[in-house]
C-alpha atoms as a PDB file:
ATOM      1  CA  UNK A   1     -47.703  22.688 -34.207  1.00  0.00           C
ATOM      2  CA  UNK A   2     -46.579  20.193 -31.569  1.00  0.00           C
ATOM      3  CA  UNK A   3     -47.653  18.903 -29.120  1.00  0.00           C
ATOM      4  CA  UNK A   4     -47.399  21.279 -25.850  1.00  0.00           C
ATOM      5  CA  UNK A   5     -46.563  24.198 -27.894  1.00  0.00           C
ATOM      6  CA  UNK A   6     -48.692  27.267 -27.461  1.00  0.00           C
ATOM      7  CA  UNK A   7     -48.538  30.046 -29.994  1.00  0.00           C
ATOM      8  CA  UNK A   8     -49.826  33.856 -28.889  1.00  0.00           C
ATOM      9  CA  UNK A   9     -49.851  36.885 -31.339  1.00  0.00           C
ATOM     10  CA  UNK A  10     -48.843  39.779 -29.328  1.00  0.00           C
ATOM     11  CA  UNK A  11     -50.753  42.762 -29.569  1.00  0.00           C
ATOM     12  CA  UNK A  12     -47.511  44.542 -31.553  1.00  0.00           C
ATOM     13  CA  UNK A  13     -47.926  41.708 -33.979  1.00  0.00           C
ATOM     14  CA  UNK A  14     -45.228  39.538 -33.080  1.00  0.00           C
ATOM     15  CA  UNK A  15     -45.340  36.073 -32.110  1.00  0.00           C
ATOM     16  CA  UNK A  16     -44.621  34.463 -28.868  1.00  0.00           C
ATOM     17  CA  UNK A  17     -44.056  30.574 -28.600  1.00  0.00           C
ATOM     18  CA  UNK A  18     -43.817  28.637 -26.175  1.00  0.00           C
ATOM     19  CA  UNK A  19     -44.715  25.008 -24.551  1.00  0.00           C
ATOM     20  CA  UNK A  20     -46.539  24.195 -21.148  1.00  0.00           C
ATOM     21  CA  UNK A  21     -46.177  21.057 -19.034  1.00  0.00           C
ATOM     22  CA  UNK A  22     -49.523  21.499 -17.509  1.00  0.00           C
ATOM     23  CA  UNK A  23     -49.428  20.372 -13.401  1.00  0.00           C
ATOM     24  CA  UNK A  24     -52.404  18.449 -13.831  1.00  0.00           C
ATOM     25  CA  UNK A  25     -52.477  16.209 -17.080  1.00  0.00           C
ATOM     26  CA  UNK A  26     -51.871  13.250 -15.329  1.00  0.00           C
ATOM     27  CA  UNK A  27     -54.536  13.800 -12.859  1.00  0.00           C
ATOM     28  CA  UNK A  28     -57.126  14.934 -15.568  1.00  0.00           C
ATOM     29  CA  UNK A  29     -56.092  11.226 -17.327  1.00  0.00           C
ATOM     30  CA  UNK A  30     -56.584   9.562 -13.795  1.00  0.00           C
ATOM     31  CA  UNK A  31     -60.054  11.296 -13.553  1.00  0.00           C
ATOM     32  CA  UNK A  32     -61.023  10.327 -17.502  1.00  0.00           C
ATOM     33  CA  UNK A  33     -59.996   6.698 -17.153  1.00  0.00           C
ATOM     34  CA  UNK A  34     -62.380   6.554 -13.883  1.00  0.00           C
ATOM     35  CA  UNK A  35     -64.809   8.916 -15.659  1.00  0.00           C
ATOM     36  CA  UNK A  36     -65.227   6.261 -18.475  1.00  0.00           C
ATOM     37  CA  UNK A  37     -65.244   3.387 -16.135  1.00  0.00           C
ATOM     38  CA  UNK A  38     -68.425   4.796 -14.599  1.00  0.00           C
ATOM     39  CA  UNK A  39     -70.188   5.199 -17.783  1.00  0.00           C
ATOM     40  CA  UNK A  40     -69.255   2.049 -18.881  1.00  0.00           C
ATOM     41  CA  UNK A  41     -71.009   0.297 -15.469  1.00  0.00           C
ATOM     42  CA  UNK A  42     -73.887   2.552 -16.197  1.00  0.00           C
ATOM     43  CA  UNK A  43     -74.349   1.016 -19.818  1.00  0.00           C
ATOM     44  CA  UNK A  44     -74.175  -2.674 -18.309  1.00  0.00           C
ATOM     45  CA  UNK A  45     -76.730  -1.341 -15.776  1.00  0.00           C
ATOM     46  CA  UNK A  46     -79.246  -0.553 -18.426  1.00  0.00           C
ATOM     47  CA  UNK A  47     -78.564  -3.416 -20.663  1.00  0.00           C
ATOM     48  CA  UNK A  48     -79.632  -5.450 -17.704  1.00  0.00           C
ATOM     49  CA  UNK A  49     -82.681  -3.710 -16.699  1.00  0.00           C
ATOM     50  CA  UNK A  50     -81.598  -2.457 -13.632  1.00  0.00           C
ATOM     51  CA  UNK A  51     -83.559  -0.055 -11.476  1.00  0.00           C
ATOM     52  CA  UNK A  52     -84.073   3.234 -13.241  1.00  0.00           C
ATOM     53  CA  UNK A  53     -82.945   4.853  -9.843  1.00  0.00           C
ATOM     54  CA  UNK A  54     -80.270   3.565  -9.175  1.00  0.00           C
ATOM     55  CA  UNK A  55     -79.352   4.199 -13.417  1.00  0.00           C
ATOM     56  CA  UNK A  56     -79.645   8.139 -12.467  1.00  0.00           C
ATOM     57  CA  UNK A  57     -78.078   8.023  -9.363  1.00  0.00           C
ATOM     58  CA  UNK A  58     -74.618   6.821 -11.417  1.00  0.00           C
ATOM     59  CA  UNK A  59     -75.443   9.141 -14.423  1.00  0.00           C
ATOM     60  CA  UNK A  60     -75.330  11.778 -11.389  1.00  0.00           C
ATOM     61  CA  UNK A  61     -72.066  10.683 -10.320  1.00  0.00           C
ATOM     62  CA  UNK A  62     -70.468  10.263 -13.913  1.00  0.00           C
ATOM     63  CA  UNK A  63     -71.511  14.084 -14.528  1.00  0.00           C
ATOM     64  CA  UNK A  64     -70.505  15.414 -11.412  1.00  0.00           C
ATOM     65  CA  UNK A  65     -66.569  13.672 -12.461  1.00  0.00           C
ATOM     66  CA  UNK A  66     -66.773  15.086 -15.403  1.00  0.00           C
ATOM     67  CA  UNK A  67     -67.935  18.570 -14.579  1.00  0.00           C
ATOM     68  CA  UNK A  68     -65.033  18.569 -11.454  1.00  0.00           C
ATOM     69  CA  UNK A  69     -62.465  17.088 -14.357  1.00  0.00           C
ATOM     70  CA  UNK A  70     -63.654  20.711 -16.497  1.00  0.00           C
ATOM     71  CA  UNK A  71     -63.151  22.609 -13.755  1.00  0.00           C
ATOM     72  CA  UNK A  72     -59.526  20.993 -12.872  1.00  0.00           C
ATOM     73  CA  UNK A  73     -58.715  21.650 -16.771  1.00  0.00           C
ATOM     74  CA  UNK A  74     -59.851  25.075 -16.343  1.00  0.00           C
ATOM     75  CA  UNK A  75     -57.517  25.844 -13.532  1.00  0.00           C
ATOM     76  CA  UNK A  76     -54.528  24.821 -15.129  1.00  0.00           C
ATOM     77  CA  UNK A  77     -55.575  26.927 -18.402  1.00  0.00           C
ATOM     78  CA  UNK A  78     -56.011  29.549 -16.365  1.00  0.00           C
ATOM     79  CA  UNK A  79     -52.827  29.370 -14.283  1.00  0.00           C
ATOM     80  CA  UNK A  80     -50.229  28.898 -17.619  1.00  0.00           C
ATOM     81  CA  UNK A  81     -52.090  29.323 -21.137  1.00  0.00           C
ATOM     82  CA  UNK A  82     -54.389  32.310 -19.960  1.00  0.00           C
ATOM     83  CA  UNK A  83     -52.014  34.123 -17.700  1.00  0.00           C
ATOM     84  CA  UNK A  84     -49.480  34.771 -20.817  1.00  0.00           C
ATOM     85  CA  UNK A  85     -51.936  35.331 -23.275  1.00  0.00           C
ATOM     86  CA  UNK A  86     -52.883  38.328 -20.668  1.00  0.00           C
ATOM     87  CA  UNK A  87     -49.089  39.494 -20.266  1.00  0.00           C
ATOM     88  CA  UNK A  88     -48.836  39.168 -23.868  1.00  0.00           C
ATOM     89  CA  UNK A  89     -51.437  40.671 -25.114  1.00  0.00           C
ATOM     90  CA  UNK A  90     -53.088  37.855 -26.920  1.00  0.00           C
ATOM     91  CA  UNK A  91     -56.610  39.229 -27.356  1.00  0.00           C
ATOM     92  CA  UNK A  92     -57.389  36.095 -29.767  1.00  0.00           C
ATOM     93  CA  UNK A  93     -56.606  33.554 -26.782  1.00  0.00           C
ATOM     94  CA  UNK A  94     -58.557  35.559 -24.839  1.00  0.00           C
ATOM     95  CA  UNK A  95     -61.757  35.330 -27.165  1.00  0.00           C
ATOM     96  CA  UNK A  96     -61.066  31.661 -27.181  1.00  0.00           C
ATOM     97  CA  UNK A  97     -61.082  31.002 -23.735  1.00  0.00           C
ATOM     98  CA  UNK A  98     -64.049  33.370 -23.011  1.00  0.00           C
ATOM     99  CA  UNK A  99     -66.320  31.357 -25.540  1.00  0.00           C
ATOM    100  CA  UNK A 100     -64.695  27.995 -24.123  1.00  0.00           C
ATOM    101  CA  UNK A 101     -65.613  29.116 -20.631  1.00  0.00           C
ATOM    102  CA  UNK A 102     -69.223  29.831 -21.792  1.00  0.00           C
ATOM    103  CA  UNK A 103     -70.098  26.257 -23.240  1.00  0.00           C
ATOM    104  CA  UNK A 104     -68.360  24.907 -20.509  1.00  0.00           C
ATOM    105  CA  UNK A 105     -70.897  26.832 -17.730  1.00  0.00           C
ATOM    106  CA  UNK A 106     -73.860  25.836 -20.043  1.00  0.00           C
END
C-alpha cells in the first residue's frame, strides 16, 4: 500500500481507505535526528573512558527523548489513525493499537 495510506475494514465488511498527513512527522524527524545525535556522543563518551556518571546521566537524557518522541507519535495516532478506526468500526486497528500501546508503556 503506499505510503500514507491507511486501510480499515469496517465492521459491515467493507473497506475504508484513506491517507493521513500526520501534524507531527516533521517534528518526530527533528526529535530522531537529535535523538541519534545523543547516542552517538554517548558512544564517543565510552570509547574514551569517560566517567561512568556522566555516561548514565546522557543515557538518561537519550531515553527520556525517545520516550517523549513515543508519546508525540502516540498523539498523532490517536488524533487521525485511531479516531476513524473508532467511527469505522475497525476492531482490527483497534487490537493493533492496544498491543502497540502496551509494549510501548513497558
Amino acid at each position: 500500500m503506499e505510503k500514507g495510506i491507511h486501510k480499515h475494514i469496517n465492521e459491515d465488511g467493507s473497506v475504508t481507505v484513506h491517507s493521513h498527513q500526520h501534524e507531527n512527522t516533521k517534528a518526530v524527524i527533528n526529535r530522531l535526528a537529535r535523538a541519534i545525535g545523543h547516542l552517538e556522543k554517548v558512544k564517543k563518551m565510552v570509547e574514551n573512558g569517560e566517567d561512568c556518571s556522566d555516561v548514565l546521566i546522557q543515557l538518561s537524557a537519550v531515553r527520556s527523548a525517545i520516550n517523549n518522541t513515543g508519546k508525540l507519535i502516540l498523539k498523532d495516532h490517536l488524533e487521525h489513525c485511531i479516531v476513524d478506526a473508532a467511527q469505522s468500526g475497525d476492531k482490527k486497528a483497534l487490537e493493533e493499537f492496544s498491543e502497540a500501546l502496551d509494549r510501548f508503556v513497558k
